[in-house]
Protein backbone atom coordinates (compact mmCIF):
# COMPACT_ATOMS: atom_id res chain seq x y z
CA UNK A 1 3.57 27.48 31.45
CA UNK A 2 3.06 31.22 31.06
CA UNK A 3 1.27 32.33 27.78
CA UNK A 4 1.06 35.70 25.99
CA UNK A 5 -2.18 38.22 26.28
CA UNK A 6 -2.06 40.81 23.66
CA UNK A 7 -5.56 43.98 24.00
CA UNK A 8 -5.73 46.13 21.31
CA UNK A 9 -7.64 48.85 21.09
CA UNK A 10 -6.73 50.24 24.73
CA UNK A 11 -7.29 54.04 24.40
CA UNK A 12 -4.30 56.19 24.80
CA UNK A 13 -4.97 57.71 27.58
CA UNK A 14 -6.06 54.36 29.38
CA UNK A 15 -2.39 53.59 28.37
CA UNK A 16 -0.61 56.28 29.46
CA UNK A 17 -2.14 56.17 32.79
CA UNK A 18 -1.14 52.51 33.08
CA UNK A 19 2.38 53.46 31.71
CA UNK A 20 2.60 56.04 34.57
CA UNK A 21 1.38 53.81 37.30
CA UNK A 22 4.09 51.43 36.33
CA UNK A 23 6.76 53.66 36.22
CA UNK A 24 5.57 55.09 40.17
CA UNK A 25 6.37 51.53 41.55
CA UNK A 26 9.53 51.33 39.24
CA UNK A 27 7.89 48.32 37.26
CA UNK A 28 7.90 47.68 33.10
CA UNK A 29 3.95 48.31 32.23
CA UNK A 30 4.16 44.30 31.17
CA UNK A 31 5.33 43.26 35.04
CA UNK A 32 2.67 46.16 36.52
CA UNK A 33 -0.28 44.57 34.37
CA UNK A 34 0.80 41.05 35.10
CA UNK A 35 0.70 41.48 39.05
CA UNK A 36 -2.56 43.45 38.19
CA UNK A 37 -4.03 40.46 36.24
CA UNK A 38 -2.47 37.68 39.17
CA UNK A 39 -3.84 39.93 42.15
CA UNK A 40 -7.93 39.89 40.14
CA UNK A 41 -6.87 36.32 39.85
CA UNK A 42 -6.18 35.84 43.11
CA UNK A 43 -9.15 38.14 44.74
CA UNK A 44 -11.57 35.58 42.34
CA UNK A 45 -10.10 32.56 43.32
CA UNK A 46 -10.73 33.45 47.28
CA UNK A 47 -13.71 35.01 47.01
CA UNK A 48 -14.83 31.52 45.11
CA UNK A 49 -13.45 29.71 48.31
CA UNK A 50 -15.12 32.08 50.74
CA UNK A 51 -18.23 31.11 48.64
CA UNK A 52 -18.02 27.42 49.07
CA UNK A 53 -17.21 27.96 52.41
CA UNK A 54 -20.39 29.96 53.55
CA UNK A 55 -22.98 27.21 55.23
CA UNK A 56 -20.28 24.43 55.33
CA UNK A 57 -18.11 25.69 57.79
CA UNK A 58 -19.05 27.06 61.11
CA UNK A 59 -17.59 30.47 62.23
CA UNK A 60 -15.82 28.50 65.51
CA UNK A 61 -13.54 26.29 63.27
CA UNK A 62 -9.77 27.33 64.51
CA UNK A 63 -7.30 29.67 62.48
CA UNK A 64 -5.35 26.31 61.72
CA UNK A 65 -8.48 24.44 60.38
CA UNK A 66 -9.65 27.79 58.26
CA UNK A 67 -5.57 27.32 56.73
CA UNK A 68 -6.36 23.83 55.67
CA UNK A 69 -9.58 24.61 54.36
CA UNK A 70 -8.08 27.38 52.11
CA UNK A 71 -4.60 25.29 51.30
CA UNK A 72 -6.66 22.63 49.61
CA UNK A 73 -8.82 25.19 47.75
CA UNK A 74 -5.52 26.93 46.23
CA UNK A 75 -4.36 22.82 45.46
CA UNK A 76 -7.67 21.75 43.76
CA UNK A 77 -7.25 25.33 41.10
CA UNK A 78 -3.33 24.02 40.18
């Protein structure tokens, strides 16, 4: 279920940059700052997996196996 995020105090010109960034890629600033909030999201979430990875898993495990290994990292965060 989504939820609201409201940041005050965002200095004008921090807004008007965002504002113009959004409006470059044709996006509302809510659905620009949303995909920027999912993609740091995302970036944690696989650098946590790469993390728990490191030592476990060899380097020779096979593009399929490295799939799995990530699939049931994204499952376990749902």
């Amino acid at each position: 279920m989504a939820v609201a995020i409201q940041i005050k105090d965002v200095p004008k010109e921090v807004r008007d940059a965002i504002a113009a960034r959004a409006a470059a890629r044709g996006q509302s600033t809510q659905v620009y700052l949303r995909a920027l909030l999912e993609r740091e999201f995302r970036a944690e979430r696989n650098k946590h997996l790469l993390e728990t990875l490191v030592g476990r898993l060899s380097l020779s495990m096979s593009a399929d196996e490295a799939v799995e290994e990530i699939g049931g990292g994204r499952e376990d965060d749902e």
